[in-house]
Protein backbone atom coordinates (compact mmCIF):
# COMPACT_ATOMS: atom_id res chain seq x y z
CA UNK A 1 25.51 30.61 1.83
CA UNK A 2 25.45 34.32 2.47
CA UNK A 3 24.03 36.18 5.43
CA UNK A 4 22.00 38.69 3.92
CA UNK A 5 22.13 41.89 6.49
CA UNK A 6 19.69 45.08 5.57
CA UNK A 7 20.92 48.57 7.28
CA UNK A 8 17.52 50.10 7.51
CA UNK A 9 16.55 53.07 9.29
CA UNK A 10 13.97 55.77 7.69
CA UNK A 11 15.69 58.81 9.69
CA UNK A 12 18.19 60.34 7.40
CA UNK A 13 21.61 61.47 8.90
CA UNK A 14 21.95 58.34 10.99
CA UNK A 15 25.36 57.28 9.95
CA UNK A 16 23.36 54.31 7.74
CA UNK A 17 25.28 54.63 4.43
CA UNK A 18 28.65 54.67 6.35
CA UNK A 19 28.33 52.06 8.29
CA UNK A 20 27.28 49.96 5.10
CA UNK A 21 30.09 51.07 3.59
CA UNK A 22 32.91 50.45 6.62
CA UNK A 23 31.35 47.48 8.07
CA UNK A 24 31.40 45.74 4.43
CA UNK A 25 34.78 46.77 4.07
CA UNK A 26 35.83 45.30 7.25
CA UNK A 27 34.04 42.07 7.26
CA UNK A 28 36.24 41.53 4.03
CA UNK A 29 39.19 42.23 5.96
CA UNK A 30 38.23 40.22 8.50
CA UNK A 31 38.97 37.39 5.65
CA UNK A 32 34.56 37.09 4.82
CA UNK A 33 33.85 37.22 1.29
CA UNK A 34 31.33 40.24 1.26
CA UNK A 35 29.17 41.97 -1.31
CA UNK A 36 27.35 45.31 -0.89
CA UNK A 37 24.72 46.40 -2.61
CA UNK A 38 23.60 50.28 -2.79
CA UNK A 39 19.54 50.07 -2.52
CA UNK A 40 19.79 53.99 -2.65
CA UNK A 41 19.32 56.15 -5.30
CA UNK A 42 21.79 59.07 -4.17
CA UNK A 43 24.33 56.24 -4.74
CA UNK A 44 26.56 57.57 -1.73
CA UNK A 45 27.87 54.19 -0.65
CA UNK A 46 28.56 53.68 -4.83
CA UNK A 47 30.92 57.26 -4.38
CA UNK A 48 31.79 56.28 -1.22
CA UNK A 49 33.91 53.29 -2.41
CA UNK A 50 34.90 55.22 -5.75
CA UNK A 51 32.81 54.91 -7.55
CA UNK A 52 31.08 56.97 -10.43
CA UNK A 53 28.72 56.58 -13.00
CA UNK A 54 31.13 56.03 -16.02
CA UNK A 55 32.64 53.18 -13.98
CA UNK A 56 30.08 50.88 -14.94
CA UNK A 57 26.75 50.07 -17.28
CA UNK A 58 24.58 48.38 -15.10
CA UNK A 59 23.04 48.70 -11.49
CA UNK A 60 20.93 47.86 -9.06
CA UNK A 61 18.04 49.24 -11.15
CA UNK A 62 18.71 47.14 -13.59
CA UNK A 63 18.44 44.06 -11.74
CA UNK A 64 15.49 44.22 -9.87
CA UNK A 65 13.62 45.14 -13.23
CA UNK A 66 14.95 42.23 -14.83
CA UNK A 67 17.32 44.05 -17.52
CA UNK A 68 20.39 42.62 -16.60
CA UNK A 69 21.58 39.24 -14.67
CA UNK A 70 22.32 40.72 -11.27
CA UNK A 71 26.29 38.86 -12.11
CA UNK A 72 26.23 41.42 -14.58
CA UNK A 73 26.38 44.24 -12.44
CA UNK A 74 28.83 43.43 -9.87
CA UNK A 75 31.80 45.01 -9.52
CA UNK A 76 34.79 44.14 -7.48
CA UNK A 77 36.56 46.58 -5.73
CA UNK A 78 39.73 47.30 -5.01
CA UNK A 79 39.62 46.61 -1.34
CA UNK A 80 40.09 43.25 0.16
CA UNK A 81 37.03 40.55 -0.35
CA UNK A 82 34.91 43.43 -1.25
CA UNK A 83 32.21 43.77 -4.03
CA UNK A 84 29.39 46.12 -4.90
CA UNK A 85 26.82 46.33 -6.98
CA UNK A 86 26.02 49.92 -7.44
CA UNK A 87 22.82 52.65 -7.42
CA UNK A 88 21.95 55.27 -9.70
CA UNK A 89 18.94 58.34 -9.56
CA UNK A 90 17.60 55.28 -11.82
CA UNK A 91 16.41 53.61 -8.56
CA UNK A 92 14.18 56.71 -7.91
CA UNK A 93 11.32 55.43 -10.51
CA UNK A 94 11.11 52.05 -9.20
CA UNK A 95 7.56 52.83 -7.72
CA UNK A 96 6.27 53.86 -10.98
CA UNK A 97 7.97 50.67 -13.04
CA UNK A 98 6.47 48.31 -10.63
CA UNK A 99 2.70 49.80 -10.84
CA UNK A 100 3.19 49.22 -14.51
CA UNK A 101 4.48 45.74 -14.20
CA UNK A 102 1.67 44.77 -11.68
CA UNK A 103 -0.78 46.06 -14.31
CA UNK A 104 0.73 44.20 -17.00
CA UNK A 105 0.91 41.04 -14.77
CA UNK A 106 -1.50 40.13 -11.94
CA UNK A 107 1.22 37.51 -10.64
CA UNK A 108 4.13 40.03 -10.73
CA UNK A 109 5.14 39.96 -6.77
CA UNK A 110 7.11 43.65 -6.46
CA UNK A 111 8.42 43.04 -3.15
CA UNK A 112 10.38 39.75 -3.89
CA UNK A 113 12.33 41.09 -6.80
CA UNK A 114 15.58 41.47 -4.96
CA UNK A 115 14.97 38.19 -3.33
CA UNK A 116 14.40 36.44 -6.14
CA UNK A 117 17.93 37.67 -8.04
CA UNK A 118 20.19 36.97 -4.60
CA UNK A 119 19.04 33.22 -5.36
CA UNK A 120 21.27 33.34 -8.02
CA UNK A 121 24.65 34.55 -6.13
CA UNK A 122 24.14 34.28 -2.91
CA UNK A 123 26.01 31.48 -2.39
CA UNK A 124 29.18 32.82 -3.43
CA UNK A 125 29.83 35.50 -0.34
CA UNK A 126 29.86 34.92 3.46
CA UNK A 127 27.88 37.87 3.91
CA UNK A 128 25.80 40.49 1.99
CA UNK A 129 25.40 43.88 3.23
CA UNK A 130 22.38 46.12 1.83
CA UNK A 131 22.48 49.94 1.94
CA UNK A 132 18.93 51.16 1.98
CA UNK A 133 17.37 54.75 1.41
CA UNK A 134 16.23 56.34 4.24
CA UNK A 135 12.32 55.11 3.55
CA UNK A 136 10.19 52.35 3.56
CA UNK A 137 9.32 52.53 -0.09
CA UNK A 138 9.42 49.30 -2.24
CA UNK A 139 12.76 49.04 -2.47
CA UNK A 140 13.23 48.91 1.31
CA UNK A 141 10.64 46.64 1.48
CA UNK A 142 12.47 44.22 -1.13
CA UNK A 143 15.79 44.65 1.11
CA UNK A 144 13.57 43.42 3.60
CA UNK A 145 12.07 40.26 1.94
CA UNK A 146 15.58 39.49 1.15
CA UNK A 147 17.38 39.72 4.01
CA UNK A 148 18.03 37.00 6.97
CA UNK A 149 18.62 40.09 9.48
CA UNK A 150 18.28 44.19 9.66
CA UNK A 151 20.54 46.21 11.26
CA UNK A 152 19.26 49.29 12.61
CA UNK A 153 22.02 51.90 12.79
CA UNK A 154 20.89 54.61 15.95
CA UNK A 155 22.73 57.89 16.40
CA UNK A 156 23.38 58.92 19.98
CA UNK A 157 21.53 62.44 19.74
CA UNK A 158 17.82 63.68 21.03
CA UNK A 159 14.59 62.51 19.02
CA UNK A 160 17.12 58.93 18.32
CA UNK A 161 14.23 56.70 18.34
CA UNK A 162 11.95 58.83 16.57
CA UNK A 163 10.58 56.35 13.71
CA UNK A 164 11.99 53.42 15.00
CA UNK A 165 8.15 52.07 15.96
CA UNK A 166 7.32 52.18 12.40
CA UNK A 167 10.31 50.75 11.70
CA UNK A 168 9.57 47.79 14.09
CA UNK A 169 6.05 47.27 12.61
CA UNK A 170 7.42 47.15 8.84
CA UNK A 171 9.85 43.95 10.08
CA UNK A 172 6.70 42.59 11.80
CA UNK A 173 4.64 42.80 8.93
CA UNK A 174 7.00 41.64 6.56
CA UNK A 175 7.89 38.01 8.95
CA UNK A 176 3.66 37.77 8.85
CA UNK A 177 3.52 37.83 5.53
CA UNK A 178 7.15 37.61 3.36
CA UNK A 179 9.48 37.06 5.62
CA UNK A 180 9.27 34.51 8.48
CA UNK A 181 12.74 34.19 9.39
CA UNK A 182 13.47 38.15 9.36
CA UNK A 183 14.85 39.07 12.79
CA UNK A 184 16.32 42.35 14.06
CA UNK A 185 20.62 41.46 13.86
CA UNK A 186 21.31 44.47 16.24
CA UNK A 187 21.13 48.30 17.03
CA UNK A 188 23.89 50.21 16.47
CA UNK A 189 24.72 53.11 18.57
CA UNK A 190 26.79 55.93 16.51
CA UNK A 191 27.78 59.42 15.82
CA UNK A 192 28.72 59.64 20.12
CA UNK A 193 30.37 62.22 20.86
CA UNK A 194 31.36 61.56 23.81
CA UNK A 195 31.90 64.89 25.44
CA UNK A 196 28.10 65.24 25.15
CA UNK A 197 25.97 64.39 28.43
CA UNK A 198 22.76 63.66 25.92
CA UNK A 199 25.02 60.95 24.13
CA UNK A 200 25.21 59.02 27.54
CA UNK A 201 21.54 59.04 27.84
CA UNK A 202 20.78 57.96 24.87
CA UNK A 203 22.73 55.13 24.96
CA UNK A 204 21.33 54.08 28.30
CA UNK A 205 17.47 54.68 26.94
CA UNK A 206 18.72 52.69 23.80
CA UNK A 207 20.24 49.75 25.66
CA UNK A 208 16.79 49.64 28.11
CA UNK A 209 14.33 49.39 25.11
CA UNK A 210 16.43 46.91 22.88
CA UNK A 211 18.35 45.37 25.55
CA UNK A 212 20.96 42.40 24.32
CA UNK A 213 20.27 43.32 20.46
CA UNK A 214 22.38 46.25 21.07
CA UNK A 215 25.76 46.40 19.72
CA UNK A 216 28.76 46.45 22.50
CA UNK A 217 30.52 48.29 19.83
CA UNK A 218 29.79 52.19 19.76
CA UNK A 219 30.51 53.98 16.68
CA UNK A 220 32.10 57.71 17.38
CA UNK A 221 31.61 61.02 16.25
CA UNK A 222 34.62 62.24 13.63
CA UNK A 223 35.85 64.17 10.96
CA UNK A 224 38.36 61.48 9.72
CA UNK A 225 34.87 59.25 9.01
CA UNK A 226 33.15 62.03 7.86
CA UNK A 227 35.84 62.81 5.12
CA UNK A 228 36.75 59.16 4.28
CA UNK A 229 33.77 58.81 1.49
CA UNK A 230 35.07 61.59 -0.39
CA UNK A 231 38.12 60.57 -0.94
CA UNK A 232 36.17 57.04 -2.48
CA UNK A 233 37.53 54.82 0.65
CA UNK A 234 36.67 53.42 3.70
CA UNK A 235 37.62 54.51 6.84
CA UNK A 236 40.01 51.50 7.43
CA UNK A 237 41.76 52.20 3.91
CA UNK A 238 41.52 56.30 4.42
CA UNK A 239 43.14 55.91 8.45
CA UNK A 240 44.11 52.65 9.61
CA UNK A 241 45.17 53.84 13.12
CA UNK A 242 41.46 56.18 13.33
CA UNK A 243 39.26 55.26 16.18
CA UNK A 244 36.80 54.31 14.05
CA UNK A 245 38.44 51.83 12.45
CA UNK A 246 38.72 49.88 15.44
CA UNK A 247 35.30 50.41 15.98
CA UNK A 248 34.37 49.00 12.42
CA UNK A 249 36.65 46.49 13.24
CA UNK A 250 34.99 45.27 16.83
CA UNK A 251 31.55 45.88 14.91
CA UNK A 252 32.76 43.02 12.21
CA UNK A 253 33.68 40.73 14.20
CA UNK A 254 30.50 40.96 16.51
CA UNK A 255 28.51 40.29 13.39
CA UNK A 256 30.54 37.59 12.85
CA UNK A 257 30.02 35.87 16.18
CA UNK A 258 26.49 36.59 15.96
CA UNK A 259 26.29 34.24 13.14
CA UNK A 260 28.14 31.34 14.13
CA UNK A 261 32.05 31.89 12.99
């Protein structure tokens, strides 16, 4: 049964979408069966694997509205035990498509949508990553009703915890009312660069407010991770011997310990 991990953080620019993208990549190195699903409608951890809009007919759109079994729209990769089911600008009007089911249908529950198709494969990967938009729109919120765990990626750089209360009463309310077995995985400190006195103290006002939910692992501050999506690969593919890669690396396996293996 898959561990169902949301990245969730409503601050843009946080290094969210790459760290969906790398840590996915190297959990399936790391020999786990992984599947990640874009829950953005930019699509950037779609490109960021390769991926364009020819490449395939259905998305993530598609399955939460019920168009197309969600086996339908997964799409294996070319990197090792990695799958994706991609986003489109489709994703942008799923506000206005649930109003209109709700009206249709009194009983139509728009925040367990993404829950309810992961019943159907969730079983066949050891973990499930989910890229979410920087919000906490309804599709954020079905990420959330899905998911066992949310990572919360944090970038080492002044005003870091800005939104992260909100962010904290969103999981609350969900395990009140959706959710009871939601619980924060970790927060993950990234984008340090570490030449940067600010970095440091972020990292130490980080670690005092979240204490032993933060990650060990620290991602860094390059250009090799910065370029890496445009060339439709992740980090470990684009520059094995990169720092970050070994971060990615340390950052899969701690997720793996965390859960048992």
């Amino acid at each position: 049964m898959a561990k169902i991990i949301s990245l969730v953080n409503q601050k843009g620019g946080v290094g969210k979408t790459t760290t969906s993208i790398n840590l996915a990549a190297a959990l399936g190195k790391e020999g786990k069966k992984t599947l990640l699903i874009d829950l953005d409608p930019q699509g950037n951890a779609s490109n960021g694997l390769g991926l364009n809009n020819s490449d395939f007919e259905n998305d993530i759109y598609d399955v939460i509205t019920g168009t197309c079994p969600i086996k339908d729209a997964i799409i294996k990769t070319k990197f090792k035990n990695l799958s994706i089911i991609p986003a489109t600008i489709n994703l942008a009007g799923i506000d206005v498509e649930f109003v209109k089911k709700m009206l249709e249908d009194t009983t139509f529950r728009q925040n367990e949508q993404l829950r309810n198709a992961l019943a159907e494969i969730k079983d066949k990967y050891d973990f499930i990553i989910i890229d979410c938009q920087p919000s906490l729109g309804i599709s954020t919120m079905n990420a959330l009703v899905a998911s066992n765990s949310v990572l919360i990626p944090v970038q080492c750089e002044y005003y870091a915890l800005e939104g992260i209360t909100q962010l904290l009463n969103s999981i609350i309310l969900v395990q009140n009312n959706m959710n009871p077995d939601l619980r924060i995985e970790g927060v993950l400190l990234t984008m340090l660069d570490g030449r940067t006195n600010i970095g440091l103290e972020i990292i130490e006002e980080v670690r005092k407010c979240f204490k032993s939910k933060v990650f060990n692992t620290i991602i860094p501050r390059l250009v090799r991770l910065v370029e890496a999506p445009s060339h439709g690969k992740p980090i470990s593919d684009y520059d094995p011997t990169s720092r970050a890669t070994l971060a990615y690396q340390n950052l899969a396996k701690e997720v793996i310990s965390r859960n048992g293996d």
